[in-house]
PDB file of N, CA and C in Angstrom:
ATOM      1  N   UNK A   1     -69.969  -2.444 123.978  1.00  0.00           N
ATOM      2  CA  UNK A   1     -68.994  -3.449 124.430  1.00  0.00           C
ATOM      3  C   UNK A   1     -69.622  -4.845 124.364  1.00  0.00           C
ATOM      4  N   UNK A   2     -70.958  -4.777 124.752  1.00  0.00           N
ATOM      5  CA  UNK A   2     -71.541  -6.456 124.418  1.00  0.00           C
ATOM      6  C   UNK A   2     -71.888  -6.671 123.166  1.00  0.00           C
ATOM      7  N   UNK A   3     -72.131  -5.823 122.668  1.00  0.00           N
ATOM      8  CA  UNK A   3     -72.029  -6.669 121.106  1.00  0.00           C
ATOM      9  C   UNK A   3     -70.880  -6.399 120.517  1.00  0.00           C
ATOM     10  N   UNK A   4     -69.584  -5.670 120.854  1.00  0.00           N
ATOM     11  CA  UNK A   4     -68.532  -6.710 120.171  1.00  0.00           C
ATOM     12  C   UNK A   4     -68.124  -7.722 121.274  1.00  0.00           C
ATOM     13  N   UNK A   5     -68.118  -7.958 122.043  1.00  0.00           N
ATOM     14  CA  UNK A   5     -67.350  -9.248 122.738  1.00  0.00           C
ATOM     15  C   UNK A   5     -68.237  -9.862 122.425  1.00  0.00           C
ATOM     16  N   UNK A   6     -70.034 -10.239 121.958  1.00  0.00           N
ATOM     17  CA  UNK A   6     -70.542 -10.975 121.674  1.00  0.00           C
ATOM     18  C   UNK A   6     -70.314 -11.550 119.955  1.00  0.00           C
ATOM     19  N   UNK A   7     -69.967 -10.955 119.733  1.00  0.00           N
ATOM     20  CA  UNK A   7     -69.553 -10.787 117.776  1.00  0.00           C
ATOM     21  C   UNK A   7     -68.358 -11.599 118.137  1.00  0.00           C
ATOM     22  N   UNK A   8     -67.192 -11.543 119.097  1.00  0.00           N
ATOM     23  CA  UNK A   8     -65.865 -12.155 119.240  1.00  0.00           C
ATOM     24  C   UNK A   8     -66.094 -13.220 119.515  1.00  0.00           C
ATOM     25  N   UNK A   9     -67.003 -13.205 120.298  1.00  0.00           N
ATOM     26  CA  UNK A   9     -66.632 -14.715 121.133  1.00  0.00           C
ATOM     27  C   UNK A   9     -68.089 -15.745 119.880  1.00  0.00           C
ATOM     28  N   UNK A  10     -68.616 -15.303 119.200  1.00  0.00           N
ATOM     29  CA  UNK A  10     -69.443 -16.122 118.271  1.00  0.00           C
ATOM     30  C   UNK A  10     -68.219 -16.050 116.967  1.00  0.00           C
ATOM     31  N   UNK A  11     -67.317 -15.233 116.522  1.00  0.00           N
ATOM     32  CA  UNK A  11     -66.647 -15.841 115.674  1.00  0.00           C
ATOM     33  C   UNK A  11     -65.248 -16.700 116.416  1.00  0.00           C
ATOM     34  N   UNK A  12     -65.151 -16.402 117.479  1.00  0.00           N
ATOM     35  CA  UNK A  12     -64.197 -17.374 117.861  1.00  0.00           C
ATOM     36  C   UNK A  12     -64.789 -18.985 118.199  1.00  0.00           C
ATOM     37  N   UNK A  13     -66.192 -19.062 118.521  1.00  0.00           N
ATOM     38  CA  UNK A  13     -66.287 -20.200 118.292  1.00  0.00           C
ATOM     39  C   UNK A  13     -66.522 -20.760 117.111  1.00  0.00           C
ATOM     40  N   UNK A  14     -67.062 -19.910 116.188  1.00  0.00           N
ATOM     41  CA  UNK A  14     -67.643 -20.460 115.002  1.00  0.00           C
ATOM     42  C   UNK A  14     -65.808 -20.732 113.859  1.00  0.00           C
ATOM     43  N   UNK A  15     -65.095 -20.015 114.748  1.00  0.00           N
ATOM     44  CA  UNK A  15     -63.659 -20.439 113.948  1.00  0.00           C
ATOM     45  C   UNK A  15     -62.790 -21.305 114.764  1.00  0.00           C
ATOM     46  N   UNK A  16     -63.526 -21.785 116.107  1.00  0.00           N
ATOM     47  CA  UNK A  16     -63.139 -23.196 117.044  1.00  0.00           C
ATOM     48  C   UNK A  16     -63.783 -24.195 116.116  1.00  0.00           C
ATOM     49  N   UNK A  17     -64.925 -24.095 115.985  1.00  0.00           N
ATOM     50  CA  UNK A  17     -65.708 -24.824 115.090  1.00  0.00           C
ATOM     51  C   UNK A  17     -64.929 -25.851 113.494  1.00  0.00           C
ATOM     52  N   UNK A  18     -65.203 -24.151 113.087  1.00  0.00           N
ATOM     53  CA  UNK A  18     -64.079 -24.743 111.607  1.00  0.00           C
ATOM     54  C   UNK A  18     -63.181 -25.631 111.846  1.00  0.00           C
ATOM     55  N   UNK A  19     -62.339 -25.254 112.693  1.00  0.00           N
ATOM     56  CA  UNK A  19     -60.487 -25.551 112.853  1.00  0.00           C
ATOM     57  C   UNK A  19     -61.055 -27.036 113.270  1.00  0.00           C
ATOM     58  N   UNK A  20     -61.788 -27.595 114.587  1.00  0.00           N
ATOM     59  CA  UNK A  20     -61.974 -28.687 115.064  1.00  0.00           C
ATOM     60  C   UNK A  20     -62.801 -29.336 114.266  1.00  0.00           C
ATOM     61  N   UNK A  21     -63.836 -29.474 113.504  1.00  0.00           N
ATOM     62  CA  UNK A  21     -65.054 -29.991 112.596  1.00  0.00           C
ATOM     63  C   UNK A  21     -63.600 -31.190 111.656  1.00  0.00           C
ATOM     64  N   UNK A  22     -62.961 -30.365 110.939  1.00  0.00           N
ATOM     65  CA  UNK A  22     -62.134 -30.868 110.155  1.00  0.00           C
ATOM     66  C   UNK A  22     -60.670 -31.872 110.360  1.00  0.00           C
ATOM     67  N   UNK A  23     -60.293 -31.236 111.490  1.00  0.00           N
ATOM     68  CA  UNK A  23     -58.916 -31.589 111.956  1.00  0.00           C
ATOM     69  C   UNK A  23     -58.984 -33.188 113.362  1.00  0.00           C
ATOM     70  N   UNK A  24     -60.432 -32.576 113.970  1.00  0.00           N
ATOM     71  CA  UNK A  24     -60.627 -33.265 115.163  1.00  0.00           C
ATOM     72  C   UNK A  24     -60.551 -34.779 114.703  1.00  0.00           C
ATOM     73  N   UNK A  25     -61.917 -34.949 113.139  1.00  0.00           N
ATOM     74  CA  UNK A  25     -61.994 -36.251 112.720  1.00  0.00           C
ATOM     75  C   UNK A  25     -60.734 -37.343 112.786  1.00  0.00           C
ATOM     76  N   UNK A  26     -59.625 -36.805 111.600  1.00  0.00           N
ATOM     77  CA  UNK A  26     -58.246 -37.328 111.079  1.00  0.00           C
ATOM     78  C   UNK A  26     -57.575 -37.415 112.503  1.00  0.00           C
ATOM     79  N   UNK A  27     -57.248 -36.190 113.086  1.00  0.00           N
ATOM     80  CA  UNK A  27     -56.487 -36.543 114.457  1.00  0.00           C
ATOM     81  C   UNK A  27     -56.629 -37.678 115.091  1.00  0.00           C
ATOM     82  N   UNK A  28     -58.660 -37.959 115.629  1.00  0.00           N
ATOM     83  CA  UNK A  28     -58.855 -39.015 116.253  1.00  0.00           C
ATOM     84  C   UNK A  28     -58.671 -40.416 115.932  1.00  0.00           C
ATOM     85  N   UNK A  29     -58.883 -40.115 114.615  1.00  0.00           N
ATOM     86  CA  UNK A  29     -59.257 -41.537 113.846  1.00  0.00           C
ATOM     87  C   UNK A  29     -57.718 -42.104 113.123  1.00  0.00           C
ATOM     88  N   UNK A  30     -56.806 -41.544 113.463  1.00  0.00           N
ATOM     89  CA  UNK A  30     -55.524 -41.736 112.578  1.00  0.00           C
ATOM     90  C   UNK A  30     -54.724 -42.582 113.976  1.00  0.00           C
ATOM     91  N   UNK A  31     -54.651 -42.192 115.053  1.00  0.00           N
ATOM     92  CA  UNK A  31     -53.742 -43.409 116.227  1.00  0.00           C
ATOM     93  C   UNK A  31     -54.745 -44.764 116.250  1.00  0.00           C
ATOM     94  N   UNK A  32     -56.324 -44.844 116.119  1.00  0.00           N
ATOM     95  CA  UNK A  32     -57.303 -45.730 116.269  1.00  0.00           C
ATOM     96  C   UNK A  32     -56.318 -46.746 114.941  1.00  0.00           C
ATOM     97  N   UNK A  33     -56.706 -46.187 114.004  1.00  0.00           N
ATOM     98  CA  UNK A  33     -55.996 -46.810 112.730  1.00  0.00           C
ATOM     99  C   UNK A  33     -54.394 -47.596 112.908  1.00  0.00           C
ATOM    100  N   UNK A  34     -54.023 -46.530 113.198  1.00  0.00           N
ATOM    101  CA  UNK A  34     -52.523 -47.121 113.239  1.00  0.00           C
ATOM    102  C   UNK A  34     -52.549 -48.036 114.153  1.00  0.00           C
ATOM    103  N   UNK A  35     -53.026 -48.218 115.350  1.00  0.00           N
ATOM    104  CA  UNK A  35     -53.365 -49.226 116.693  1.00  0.00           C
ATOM    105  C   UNK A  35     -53.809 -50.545 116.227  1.00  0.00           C
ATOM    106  N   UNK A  36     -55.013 -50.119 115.256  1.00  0.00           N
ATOM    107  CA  UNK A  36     -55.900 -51.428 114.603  1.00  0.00           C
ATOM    108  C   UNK A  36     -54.830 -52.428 113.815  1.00  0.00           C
ATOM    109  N   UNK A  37     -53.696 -51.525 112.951  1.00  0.00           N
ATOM    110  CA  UNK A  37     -53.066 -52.006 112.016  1.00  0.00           C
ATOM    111  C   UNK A  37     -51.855 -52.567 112.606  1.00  0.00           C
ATOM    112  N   UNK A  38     -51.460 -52.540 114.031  1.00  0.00           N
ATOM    113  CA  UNK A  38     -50.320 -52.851 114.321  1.00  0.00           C
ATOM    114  C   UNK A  38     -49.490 -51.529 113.993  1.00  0.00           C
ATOM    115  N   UNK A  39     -49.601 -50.498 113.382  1.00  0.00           N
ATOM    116  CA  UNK A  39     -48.908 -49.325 113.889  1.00  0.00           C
ATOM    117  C   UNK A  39     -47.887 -49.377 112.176  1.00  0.00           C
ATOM    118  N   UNK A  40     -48.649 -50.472 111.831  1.00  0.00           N
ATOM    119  CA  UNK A  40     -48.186 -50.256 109.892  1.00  0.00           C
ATOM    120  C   UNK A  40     -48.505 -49.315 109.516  1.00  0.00           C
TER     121      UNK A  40
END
């Protein structure tokens, strides 16, 4: 049982990881932008 809930919970972060690494950047940086630009 601990090494699969340890196997789960290392691919669930390592696929928190993925999903946020990529998405987190654009998300954050896209209202900063639009704010900077007057929302052009």
């Amino acid at each position: 049982m601990r090494y699969i809930l340890s196997s789960d919970l290392q691919r669930a972060v390592d696929t928190a990881n993925l999903i946020n690494q990529p998405f987190h950047l654009p998300l954050r940086t896209t209202p900063y932008c639009a704010n900077a630009t007057g929302g052009n």
